[in-house]
N, C-alpha and C. Protein backbone atom coordinates (compact mmCIF):
# COMPACT_ATOMS: atom_id res chain seq x y z
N UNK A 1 105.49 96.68 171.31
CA UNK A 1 104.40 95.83 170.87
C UNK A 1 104.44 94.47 171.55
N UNK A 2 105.48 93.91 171.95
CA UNK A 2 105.92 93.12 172.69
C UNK A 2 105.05 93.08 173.93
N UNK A 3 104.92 93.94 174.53
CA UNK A 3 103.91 93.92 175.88
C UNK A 3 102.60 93.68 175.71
N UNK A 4 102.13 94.31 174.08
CA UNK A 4 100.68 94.31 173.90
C UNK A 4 100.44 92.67 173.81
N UNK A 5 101.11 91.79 172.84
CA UNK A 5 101.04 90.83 172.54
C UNK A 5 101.11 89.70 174.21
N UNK A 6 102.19 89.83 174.76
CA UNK A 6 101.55 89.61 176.00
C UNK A 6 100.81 89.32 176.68
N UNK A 7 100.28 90.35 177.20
CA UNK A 7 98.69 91.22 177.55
C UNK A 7 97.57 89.94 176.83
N UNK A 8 97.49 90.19 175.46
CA UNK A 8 96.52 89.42 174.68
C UNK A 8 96.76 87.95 174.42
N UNK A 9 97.67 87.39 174.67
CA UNK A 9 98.07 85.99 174.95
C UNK A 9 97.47 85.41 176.14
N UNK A 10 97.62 86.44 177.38
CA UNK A 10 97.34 86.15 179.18
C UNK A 10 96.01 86.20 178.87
N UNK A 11 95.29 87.17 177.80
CA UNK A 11 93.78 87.51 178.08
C UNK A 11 93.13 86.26 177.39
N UNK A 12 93.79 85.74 176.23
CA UNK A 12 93.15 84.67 175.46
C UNK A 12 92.27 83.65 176.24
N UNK A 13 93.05 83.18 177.25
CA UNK A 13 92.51 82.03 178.14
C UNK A 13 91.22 82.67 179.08
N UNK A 14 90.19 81.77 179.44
CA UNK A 14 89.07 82.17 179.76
C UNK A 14 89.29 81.90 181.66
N UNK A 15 90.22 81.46 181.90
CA UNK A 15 90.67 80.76 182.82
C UNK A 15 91.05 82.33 183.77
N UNK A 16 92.00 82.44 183.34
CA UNK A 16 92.85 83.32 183.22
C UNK A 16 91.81 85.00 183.24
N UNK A 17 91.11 85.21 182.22
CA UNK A 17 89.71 86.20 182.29
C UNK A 17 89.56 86.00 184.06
N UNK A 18 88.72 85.12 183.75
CA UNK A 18 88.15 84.52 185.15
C UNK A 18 89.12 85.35 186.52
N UNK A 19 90.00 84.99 186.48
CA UNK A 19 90.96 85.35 187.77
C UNK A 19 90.72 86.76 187.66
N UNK A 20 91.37 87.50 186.69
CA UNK A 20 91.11 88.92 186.60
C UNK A 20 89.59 89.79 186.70
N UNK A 21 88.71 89.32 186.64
CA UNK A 21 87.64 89.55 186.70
C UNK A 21 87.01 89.55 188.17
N UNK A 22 87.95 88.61 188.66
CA UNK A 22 87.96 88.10 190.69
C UNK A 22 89.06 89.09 191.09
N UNK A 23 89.81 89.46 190.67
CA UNK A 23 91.13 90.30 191.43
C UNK A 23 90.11 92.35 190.90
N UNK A 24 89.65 92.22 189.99
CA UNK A 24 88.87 93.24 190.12
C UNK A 24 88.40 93.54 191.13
N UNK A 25 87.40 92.58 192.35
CA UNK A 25 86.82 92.92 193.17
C UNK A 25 88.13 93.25 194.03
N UNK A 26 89.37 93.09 194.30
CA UNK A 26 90.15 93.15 195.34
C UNK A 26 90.90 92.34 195.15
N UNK A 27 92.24 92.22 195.44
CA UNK A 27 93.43 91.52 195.89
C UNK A 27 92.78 90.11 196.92
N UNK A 28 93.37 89.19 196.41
CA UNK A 28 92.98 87.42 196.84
C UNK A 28 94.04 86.36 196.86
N UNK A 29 94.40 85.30 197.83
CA UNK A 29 95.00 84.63 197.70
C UNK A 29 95.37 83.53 196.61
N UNK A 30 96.13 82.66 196.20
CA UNK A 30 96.43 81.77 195.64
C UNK A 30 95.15 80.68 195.69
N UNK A 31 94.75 80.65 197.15
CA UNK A 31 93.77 79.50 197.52
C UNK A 31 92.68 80.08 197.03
N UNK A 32 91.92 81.28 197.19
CA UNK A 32 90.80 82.20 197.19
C UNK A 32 91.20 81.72 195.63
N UNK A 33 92.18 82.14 194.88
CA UNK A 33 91.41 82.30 193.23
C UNK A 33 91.22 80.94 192.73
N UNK A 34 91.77 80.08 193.23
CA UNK A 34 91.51 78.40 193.30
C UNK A 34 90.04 77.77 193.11
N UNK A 35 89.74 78.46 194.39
CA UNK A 35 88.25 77.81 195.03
C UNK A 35 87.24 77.99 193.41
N UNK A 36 86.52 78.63 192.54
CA UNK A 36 85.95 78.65 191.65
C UNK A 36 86.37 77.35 190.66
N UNK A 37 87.33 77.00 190.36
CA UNK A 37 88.11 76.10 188.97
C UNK A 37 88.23 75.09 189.88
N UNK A 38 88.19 74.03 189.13
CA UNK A 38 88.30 72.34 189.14
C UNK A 38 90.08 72.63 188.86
N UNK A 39 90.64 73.41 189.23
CA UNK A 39 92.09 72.90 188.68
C UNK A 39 92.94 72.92 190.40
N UNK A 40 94.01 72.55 190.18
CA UNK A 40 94.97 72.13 191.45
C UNK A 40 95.82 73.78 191.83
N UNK A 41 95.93 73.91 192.49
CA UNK A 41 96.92 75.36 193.03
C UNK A 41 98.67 75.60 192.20
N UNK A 42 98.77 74.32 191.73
CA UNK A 42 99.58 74.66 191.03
C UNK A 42 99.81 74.84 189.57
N UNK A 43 98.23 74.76 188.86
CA UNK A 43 97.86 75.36 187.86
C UNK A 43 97.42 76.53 187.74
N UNK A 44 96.97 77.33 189.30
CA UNK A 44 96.02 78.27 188.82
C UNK A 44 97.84 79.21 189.51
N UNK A 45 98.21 78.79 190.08
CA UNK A 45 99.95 79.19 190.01
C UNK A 45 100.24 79.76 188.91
N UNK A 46 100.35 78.55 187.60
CA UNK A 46 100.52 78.57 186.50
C UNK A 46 99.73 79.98 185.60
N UNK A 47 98.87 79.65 185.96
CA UNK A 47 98.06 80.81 185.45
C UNK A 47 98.75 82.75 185.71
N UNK A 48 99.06 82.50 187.19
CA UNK A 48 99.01 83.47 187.40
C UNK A 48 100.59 84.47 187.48
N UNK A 49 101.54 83.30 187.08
CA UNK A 49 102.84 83.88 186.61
C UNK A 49 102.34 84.52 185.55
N UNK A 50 101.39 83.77 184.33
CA UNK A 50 101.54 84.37 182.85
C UNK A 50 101.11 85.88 183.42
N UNK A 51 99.83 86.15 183.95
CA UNK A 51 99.17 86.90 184.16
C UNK A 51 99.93 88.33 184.11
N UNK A 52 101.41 87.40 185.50
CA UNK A 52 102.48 88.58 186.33
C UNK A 52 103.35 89.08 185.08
N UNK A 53 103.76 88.04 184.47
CA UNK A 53 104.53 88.04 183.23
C UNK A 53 104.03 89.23 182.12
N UNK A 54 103.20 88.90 181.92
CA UNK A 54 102.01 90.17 180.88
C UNK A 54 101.83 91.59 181.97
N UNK A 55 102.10 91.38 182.88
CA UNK A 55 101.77 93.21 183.58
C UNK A 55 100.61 93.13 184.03
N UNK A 56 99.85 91.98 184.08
CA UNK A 56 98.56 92.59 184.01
C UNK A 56 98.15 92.38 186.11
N UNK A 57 98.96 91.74 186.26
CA UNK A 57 98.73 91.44 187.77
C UNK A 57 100.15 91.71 188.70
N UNK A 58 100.23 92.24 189.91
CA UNK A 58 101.02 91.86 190.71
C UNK A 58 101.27 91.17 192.11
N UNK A 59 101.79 90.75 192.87
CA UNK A 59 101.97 90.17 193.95
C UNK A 59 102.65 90.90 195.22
N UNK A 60 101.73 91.04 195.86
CA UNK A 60 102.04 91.90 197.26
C UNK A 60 102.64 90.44 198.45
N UNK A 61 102.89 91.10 199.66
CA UNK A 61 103.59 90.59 200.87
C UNK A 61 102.77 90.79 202.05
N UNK A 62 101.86 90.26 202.62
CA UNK A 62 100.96 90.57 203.32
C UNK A 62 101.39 89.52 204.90
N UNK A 63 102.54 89.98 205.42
CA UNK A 63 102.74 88.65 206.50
C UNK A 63 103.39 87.59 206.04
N UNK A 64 102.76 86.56 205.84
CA UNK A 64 103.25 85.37 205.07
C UNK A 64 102.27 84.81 204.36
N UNK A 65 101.09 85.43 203.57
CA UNK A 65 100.77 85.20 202.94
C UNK A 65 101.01 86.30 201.45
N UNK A 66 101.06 86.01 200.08
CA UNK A 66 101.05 86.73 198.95
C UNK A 66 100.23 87.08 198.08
N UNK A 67 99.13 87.52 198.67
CA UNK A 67 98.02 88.47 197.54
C UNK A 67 98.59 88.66 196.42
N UNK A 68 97.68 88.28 195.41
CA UNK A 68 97.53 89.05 193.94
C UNK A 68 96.81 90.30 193.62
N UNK A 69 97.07 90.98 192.85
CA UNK A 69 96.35 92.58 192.87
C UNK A 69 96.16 92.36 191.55
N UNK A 70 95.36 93.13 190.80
CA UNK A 70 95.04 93.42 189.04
C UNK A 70 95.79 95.06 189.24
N UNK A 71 96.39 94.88 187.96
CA UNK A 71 97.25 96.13 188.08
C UNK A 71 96.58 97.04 186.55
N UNK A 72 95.44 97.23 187.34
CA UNK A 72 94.31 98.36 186.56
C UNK A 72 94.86 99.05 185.31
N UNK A 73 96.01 99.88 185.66
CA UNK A 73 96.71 100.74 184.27
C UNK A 73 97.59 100.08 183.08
N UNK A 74 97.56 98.56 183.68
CA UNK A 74 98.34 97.55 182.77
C UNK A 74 96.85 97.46 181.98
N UNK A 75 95.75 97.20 181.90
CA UNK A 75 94.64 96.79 181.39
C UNK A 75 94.33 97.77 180.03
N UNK A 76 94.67 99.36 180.37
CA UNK A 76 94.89 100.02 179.82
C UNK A 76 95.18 100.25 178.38
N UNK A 77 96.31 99.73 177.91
CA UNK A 77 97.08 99.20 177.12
C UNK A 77 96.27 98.52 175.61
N UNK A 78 95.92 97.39 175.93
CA UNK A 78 94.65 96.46 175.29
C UNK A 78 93.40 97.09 175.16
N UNK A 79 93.17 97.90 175.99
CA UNK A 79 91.53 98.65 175.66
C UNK A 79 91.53 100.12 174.50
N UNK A 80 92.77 100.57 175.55
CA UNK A 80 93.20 101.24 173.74
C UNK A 80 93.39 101.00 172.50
N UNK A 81 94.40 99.90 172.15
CA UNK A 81 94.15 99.66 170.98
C UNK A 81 93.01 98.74 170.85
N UNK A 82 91.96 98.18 171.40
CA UNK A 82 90.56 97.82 170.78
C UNK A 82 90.03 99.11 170.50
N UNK A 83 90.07 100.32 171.19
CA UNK A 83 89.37 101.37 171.17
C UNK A 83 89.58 101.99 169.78
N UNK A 84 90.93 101.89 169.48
CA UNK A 84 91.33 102.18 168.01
C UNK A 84 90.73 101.91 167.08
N UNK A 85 90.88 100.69 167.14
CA UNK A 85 90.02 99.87 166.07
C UNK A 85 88.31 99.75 165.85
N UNK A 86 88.07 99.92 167.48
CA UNK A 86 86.40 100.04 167.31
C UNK A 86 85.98 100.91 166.84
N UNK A 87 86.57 102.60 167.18
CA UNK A 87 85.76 104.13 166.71
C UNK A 87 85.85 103.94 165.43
N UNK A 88 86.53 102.84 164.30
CA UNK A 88 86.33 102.81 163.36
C UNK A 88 84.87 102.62 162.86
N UNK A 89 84.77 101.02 163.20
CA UNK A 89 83.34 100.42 162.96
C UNK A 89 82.38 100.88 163.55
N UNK A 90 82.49 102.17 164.89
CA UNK A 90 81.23 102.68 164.94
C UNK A 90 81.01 103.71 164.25
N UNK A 91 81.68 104.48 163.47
CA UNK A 91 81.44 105.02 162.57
C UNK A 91 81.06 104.69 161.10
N UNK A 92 81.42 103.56 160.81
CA UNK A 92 80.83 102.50 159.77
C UNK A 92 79.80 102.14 159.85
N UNK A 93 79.10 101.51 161.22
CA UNK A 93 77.62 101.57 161.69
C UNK A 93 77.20 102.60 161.95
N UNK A 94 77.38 103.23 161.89
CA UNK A 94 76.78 104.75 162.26
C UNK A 94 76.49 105.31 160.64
N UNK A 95 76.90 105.20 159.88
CA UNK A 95 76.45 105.21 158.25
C UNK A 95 75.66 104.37 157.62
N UNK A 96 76.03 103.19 157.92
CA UNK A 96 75.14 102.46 157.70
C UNK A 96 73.68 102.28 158.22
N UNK A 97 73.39 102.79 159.47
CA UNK A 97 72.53 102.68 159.72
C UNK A 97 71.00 103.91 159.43
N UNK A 98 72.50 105.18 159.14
CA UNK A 98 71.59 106.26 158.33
C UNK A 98 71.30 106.05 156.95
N UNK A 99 72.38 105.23 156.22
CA UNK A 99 71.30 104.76 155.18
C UNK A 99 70.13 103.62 154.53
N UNK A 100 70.24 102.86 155.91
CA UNK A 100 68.79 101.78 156.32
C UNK A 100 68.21 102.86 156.14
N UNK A 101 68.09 103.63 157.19
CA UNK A 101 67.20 104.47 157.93
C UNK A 101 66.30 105.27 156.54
N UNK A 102 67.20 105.84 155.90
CA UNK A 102 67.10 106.63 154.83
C UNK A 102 66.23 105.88 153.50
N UNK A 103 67.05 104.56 153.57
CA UNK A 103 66.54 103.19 152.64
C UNK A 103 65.04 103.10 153.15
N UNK A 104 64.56 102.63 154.40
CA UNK A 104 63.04 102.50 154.95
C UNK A 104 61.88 103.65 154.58
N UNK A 105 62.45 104.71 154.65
CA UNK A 105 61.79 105.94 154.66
C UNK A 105 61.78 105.91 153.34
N UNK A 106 62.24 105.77 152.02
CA UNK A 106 61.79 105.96 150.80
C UNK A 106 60.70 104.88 150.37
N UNK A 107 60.92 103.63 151.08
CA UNK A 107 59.78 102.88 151.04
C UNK A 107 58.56 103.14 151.23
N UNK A 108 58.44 103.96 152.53
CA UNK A 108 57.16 104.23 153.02
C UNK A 108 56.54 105.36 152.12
N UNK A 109 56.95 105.94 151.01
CA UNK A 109 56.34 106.82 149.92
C UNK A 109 56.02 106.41 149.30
């Protein structure tokens, strides 16, 4: 559970979203995930240990420069257990909405 918590700590920040949402399109430099944010390279640094830290990203060796990657099956993890929790409430809306439905239709008699 330790990992999940993680995961959802790194995701909290919108900052942080942001990067992952850019490493979706492809693996990007330090400078590249920079350029969008008003912040300095050694915040979005900052950022992106937590990121490494949580699983959710890793760091390749490209020459002498170090790409970041989104490490897709780490993402995994967090969407499942939302998924858990959601097939609940769509089945809760999904009743509820047959008995609007049901509720309207006795009106109209």
């Amino acid at each position: 559970m330790e990992s999940l918590d993680l995961k959802f700590a790194a995701l909290a920040d919108p900052t942080r979203r942001a990067i992952l949402a850019r490493l979706a399109k492809g693996e990007a430099s330090v400078t590249d995930l920079a350029q969008p944010f008003a912040l300095s390279q050694p915040a979005i640094s900052k950022h992106l240990r937590v990121l490494e830290r949580a699983g959710l990203i890793e760091t390749s060796r490209a020459a002498q420069s170090r790409p970041r990657r989104l490490k897709r099956e780490a993402i995994a993890e967090p969407a499942k257990w939302l998924e858990l929790l959601g097939g609940d409430w769509d089945a809760k809306f999904d009743r509820l909405d047959a008995y609007l439905s049901k509720l309207a239709q006795g009106d109209e008699k």
